[in-house]
C-alpha atoms as a PDB file:
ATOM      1  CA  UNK A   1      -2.612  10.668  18.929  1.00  0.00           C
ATOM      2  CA  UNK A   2      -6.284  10.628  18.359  1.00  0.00           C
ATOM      3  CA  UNK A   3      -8.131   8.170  20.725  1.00  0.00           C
ATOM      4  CA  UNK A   4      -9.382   5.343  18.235  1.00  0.00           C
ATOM      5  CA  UNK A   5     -13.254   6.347  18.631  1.00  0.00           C
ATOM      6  CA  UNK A   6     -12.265   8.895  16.442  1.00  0.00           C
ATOM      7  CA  UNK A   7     -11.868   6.488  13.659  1.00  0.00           C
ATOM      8  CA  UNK A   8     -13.675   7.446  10.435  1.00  0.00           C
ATOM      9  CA  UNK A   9     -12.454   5.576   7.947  1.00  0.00           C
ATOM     10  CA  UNK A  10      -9.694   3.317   6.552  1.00  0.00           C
ATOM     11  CA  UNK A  11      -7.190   3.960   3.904  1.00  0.00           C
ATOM     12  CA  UNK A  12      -4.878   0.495   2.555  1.00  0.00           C
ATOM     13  CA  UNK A  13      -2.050   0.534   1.255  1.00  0.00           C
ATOM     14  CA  UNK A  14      -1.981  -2.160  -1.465  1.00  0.00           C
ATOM     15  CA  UNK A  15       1.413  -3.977  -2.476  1.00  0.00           C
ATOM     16  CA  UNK A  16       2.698  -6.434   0.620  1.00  0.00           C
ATOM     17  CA  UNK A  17      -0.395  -5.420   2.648  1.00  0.00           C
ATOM     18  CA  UNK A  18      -3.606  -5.943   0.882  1.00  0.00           C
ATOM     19  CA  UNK A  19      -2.000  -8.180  -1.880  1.00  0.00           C
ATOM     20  CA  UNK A  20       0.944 -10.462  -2.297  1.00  0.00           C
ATOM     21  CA  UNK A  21       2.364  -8.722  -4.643  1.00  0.00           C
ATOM     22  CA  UNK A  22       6.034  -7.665  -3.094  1.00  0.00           C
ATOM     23  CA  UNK A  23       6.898 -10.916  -4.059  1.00  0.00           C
ATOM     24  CA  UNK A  24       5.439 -11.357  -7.369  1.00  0.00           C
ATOM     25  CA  UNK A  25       7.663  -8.029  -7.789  1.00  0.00           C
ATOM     26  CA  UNK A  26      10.483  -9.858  -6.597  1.00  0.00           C
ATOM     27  CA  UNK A  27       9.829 -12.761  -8.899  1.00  0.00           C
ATOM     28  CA  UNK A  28       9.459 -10.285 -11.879  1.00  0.00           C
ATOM     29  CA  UNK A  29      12.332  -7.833 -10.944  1.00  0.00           C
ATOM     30  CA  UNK A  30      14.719 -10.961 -10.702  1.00  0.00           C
ATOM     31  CA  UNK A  31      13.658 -12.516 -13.717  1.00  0.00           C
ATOM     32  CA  UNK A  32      14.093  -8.910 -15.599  1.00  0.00           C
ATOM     33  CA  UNK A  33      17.836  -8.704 -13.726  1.00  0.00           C
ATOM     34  CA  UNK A  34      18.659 -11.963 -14.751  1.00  0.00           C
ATOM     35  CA  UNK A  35      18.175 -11.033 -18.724  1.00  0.00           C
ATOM     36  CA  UNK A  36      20.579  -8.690 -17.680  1.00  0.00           C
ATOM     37  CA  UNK A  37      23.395 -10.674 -16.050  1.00  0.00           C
ATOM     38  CA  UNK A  38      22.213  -9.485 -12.518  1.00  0.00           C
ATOM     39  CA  UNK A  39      20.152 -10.512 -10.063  1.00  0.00           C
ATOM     40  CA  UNK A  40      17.781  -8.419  -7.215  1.00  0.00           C
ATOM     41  CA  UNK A  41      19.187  -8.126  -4.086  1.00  0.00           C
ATOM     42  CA  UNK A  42      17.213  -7.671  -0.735  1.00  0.00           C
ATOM     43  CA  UNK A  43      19.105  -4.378  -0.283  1.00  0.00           C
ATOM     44  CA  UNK A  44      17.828  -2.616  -3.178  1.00  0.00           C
ATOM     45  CA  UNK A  45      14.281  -4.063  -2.846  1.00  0.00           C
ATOM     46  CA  UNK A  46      14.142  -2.142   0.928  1.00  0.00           C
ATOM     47  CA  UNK A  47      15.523   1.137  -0.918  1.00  0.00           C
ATOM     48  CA  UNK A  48      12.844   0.893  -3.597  1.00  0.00           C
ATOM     49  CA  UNK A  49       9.987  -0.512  -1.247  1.00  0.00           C
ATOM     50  CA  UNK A  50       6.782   1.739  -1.076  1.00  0.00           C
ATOM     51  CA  UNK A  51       7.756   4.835  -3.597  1.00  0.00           C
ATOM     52  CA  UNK A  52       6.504   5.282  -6.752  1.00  0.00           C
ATOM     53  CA  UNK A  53       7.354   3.810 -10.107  1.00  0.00           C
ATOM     54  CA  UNK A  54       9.952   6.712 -11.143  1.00  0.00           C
ATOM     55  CA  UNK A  55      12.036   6.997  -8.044  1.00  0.00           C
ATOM     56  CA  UNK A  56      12.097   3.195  -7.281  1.00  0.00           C
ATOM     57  CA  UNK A  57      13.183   2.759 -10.965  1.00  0.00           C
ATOM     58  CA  UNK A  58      15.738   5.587 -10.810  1.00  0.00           C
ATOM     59  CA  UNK A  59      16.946   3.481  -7.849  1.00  0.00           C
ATOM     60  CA  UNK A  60      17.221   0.047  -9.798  1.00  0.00           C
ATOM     61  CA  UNK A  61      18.635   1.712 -12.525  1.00  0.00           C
ATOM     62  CA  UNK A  62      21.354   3.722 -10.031  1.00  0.00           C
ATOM     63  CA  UNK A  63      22.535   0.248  -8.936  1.00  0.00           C
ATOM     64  CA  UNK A  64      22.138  -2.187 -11.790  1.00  0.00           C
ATOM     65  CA  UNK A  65      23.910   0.446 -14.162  1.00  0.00           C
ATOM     66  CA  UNK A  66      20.419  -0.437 -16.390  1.00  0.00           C
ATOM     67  CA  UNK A  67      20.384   2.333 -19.712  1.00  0.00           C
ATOM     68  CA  UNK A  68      16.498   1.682 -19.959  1.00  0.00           C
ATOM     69  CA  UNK A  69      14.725   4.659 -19.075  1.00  0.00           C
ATOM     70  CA  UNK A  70      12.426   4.010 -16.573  1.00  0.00           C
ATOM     71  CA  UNK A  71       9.103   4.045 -18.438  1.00  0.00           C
ATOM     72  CA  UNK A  72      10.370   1.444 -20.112  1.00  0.00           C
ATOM     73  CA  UNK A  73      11.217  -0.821 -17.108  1.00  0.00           C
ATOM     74  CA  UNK A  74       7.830   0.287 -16.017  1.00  0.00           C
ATOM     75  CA  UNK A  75       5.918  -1.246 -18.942  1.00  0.00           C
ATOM     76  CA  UNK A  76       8.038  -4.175 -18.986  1.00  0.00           C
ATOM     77  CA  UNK A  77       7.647  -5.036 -14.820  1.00  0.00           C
ATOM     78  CA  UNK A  78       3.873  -4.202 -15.653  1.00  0.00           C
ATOM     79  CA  UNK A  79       3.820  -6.248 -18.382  1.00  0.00           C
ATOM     80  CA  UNK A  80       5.221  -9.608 -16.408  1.00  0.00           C
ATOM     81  CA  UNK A  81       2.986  -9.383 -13.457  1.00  0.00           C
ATOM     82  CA  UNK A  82       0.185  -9.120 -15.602  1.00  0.00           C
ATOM     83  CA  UNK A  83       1.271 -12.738 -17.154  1.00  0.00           C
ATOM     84  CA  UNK A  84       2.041 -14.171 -13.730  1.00  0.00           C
ATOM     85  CA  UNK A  85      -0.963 -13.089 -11.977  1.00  0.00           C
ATOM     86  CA  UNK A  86      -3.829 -15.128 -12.945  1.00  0.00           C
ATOM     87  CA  UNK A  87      -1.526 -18.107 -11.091  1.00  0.00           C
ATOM     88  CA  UNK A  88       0.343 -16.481  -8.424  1.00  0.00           C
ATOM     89  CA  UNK A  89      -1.672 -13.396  -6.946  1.00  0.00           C
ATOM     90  CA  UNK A  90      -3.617 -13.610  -3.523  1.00  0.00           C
ATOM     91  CA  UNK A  91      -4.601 -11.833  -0.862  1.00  0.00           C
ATOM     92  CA  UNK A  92      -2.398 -11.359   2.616  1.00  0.00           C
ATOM     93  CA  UNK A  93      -3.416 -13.048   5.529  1.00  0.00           C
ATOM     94  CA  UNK A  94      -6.592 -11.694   7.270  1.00  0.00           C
ATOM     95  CA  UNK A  95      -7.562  -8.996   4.220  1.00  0.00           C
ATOM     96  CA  UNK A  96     -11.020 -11.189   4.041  1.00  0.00           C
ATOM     97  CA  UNK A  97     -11.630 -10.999   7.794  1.00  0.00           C
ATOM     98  CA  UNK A  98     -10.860  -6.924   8.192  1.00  0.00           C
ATOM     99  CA  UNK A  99     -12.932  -6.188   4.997  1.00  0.00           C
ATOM    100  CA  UNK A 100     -15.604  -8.059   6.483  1.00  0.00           C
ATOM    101  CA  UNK A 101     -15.477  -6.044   9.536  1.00  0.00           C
ATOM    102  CA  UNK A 102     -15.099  -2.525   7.883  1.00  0.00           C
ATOM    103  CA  UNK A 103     -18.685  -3.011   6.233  1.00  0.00           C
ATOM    104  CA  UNK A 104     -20.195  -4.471   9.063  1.00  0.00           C
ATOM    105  CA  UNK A 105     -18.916  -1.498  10.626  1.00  0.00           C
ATOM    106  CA  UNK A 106     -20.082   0.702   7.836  1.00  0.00           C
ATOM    107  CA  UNK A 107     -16.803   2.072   7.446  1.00  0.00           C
ATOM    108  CA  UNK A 108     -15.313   3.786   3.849  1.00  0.00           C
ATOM    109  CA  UNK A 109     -12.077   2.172   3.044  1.00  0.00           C
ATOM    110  CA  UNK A 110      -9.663   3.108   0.526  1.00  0.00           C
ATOM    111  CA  UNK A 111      -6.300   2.177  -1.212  1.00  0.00           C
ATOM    112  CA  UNK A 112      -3.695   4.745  -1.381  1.00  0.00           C
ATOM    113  CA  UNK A 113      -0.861   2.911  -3.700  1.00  0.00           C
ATOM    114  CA  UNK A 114       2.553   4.243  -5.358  1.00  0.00           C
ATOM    115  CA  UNK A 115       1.231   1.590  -7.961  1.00  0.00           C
ATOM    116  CA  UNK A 116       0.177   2.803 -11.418  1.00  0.00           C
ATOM    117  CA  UNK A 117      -3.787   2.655 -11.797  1.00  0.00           C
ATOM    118  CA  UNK A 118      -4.046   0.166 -14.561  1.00  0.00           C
ATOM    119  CA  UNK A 119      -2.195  -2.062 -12.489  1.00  0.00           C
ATOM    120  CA  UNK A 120      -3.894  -1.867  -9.094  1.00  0.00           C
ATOM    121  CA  UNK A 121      -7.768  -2.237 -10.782  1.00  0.00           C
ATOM    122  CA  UNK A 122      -6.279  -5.526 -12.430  1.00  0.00           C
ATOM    123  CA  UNK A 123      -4.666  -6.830  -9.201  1.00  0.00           C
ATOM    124  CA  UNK A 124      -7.567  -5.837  -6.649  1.00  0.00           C
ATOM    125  CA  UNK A 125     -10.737  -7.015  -9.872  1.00  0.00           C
ATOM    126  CA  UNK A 126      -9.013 -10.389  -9.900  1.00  0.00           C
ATOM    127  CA  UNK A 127      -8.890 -11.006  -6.218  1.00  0.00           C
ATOM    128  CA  UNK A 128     -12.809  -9.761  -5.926  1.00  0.00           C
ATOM    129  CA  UNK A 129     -11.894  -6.886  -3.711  1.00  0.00           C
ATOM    130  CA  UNK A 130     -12.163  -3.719  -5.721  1.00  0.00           C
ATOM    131  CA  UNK A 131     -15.754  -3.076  -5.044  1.00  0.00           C
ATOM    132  CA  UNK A 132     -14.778  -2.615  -1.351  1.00  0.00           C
ATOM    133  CA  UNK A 133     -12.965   0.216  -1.823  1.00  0.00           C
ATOM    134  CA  UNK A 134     -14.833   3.648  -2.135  1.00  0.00           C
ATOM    135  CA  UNK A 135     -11.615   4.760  -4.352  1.00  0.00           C
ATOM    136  CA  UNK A 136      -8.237   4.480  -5.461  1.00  0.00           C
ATOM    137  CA  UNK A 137      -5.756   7.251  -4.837  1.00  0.00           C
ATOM    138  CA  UNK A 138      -2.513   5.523  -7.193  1.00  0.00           C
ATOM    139  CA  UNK A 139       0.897   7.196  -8.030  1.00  0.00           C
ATOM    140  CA  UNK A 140       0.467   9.213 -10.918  1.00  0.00           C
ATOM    141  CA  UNK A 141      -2.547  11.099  -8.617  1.00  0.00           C
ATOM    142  CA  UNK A 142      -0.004  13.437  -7.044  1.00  0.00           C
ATOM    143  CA  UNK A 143       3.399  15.061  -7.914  1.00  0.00           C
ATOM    144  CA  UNK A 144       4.837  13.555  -5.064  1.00  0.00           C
ATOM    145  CA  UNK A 145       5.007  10.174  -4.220  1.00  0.00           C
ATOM    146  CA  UNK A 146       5.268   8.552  -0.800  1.00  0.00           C
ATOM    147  CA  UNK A 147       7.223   9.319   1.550  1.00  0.00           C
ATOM    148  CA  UNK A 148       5.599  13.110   1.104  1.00  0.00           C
ATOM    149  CA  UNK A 149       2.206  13.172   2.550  1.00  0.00           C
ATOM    150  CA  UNK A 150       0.630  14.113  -0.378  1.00  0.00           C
ATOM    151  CA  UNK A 151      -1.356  10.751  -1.509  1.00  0.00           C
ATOM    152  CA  UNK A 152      -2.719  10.222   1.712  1.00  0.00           C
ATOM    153  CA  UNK A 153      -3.953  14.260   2.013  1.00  0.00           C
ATOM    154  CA  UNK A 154      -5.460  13.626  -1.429  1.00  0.00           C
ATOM    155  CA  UNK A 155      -7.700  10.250  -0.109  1.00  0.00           C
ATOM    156  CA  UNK A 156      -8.147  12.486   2.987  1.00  0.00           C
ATOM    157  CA  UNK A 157      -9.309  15.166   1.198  1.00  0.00           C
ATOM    158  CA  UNK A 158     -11.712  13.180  -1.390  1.00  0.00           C
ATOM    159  CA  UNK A 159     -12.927  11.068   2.028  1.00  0.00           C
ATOM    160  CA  UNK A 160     -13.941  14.135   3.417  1.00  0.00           C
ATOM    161  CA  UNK A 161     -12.320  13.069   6.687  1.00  0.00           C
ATOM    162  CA  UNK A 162      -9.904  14.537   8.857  1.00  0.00           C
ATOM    163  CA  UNK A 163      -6.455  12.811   8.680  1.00  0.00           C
ATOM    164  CA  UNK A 164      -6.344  12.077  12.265  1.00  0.00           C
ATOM    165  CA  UNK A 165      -9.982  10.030  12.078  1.00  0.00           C
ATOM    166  CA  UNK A 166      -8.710   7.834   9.231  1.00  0.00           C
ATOM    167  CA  UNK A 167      -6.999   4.325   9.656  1.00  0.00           C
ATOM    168  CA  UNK A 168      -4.030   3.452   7.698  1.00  0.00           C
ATOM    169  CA  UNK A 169      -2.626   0.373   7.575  1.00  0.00           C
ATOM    170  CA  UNK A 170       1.205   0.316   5.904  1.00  0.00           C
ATOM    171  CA  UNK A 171       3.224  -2.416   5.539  1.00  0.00           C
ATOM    172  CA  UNK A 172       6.911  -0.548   4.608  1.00  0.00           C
ATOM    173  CA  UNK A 173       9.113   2.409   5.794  1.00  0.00           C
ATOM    174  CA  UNK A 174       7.947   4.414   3.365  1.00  0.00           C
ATOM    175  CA  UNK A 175       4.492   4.391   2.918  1.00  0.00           C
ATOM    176  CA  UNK A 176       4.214   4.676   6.783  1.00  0.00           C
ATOM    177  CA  UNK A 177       6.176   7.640   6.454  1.00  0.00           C
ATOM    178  CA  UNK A 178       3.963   9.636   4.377  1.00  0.00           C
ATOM    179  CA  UNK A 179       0.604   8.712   6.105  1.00  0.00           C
ATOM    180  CA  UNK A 180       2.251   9.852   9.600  1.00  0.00           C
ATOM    181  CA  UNK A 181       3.161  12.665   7.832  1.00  0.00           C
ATOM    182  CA  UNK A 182      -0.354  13.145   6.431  1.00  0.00           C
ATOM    183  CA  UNK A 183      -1.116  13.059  10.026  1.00  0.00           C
ATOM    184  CA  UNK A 184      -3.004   9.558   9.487  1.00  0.00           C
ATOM    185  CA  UNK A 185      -3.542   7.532  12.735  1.00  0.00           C
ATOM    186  CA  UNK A 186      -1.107   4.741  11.290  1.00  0.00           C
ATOM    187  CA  UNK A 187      -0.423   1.322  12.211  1.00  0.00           C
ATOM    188  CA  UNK A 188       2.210  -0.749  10.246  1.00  0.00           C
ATOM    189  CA  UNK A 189       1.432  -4.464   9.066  1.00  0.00           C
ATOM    190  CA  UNK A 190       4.846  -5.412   8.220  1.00  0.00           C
ATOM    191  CA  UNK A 191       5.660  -8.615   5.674  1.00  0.00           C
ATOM    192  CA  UNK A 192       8.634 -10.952   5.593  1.00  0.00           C
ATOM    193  CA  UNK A 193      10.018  -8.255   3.601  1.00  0.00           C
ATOM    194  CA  UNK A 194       9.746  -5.270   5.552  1.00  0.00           C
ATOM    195  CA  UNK A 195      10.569  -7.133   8.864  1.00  0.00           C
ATOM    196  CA  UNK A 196      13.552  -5.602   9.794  1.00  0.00           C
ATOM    197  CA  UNK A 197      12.385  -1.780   8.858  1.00  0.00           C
ATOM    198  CA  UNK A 198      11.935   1.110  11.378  1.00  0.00           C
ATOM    199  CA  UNK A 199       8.261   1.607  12.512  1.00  0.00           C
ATOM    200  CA  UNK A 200       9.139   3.586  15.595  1.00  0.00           C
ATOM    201  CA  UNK A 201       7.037   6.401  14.057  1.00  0.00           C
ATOM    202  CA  UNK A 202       3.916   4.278  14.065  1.00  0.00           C
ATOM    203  CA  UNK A 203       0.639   3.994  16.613  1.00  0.00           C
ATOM    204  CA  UNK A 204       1.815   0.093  16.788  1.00  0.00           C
ATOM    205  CA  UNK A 205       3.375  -2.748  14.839  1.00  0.00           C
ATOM    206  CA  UNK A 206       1.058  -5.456  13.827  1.00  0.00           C
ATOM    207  CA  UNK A 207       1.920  -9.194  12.436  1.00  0.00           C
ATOM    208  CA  UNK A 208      -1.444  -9.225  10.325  1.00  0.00           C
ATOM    209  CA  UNK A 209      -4.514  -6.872   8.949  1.00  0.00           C
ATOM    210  CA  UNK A 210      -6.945  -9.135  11.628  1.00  0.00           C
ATOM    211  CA  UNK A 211      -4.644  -8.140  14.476  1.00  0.00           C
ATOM    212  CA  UNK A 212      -7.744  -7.841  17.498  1.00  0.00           C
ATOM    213  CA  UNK A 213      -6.135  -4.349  18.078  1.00  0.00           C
ATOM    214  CA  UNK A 214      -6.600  -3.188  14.446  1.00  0.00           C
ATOM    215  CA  UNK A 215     -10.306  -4.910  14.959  1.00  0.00           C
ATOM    216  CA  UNK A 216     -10.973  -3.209  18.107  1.00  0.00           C
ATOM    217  CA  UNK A 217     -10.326   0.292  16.564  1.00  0.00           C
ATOM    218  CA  UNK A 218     -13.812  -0.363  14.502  1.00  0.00           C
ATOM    219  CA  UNK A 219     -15.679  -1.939  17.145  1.00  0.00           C
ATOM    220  CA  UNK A 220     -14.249   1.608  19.411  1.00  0.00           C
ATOM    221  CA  UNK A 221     -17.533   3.926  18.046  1.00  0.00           C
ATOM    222  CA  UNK A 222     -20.556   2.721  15.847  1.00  0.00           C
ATOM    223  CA  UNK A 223     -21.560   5.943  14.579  1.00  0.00           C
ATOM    224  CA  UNK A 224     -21.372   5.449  10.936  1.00  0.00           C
ATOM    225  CA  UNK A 225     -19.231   8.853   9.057  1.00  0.00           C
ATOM    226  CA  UNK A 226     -21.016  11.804   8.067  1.00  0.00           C
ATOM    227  CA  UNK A 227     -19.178  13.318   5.620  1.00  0.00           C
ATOM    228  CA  UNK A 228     -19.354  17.453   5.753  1.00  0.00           C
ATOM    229  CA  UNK A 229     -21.159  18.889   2.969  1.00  0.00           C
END
């Protein structure tokens, strides 16, 4: 693993990590389930955590014996979190803090979500956080949604940054997955949700974004990027 000096730049993930939104999809999920006869169980939320909308639906729909197809569970998921958040959406503990360090340290910083587009510019515009963010890579960008490597070699690749000089922070199984596989000096940020997932393939496991080790990786060089031409 690259010493942390060699850190570039920093790539988010978004849902459970920057936002609070694994539980506003809990909330919605349930709340779909339940018009249904069913309800969400914690099994089938760790089995859908972190992929993209089509596979984590296929999953739901596997289970729950649902006939929607799943662009229409999409749109209708989409459609209650967009009602819900103007109440219940707010950042993780210490997003504020690290974002505040990442432009004193004149670092780019990215999300890389499995999360449609539409959705993610909503969530991150409401909280005030989108103009941090250099770009979004979401999960219609790529063919191939986490836990391939390919959403995190696509922010790579638009960063201009090697994989191993880029930061990303995960909070699931998953998504840490694909940016180890990317070859992304990763460090997983686990919620309540994700607790009990393995993160043995990680640099380290952190209990928030502010942890002083993900801090000190920052502070390690202050030689601001130079992208190659």
């Amino acid at each position: 693993m690259e010493h942390s000096s060699e850190i570039q730049a920093i790539a988010f993930d978004m849902d459970g990590l920057l936002l609070n939104t694994e539980h506003l999809y809990d909330v919605v999920i349930n709340d779909l389930l339940s018009t249904r006869g069913q309800s969400f169980t914690r099994e089938t939320k760790l089995a859908m955590m972190g992929r993209g909308a089509q596979p984590a639906l296929k999953i739901l729909k596997e289970r729950h014996n649902l006939t929607d197809d799943w662009t229409s569970l999409a749109q209708e998921i989409e459609s209650r979190l967009i009602r819900i958040l103007p109440d219940k959406l707010g950042l993780m503990p210490g997003v504020q803090i690290l974002l505040d360090k990442i432009k004193q340290c004149d670092r780019p910083a990215v999300v890389v979500t499995s999360s449609p587009r539409s959705f993610a510019v909503t969530a991150l515009r409401q909280v005030d956080i989108l103009e941090r963010f250099e770009f979004l890579v979401c999960g219609e960008d790529v063919e191939r949604g986490k836990p391939a490597p390919d959403i995190y070699l696509k922010a790579a690749e638009k960063l201009g940054v090697p994989p191993h000089q880029i930061l990303a922070l995960e909070d699931s199984h998953t998504g840490s997955r694909a940016a180890v596989a990317a070859g992304f000096h990763t460090i997983a940020v686990p919620g309540e949700h994700s607790a009990d997932q393995d993160f043995s393939h990680v640099v380290f496991v952190a209990q928030r974004v502010d942890d002083p080790r993900i801090m000190a990786q920052l502070s390690a060089s202050n030689t601001p990027p130079t992208k190659p031409e």
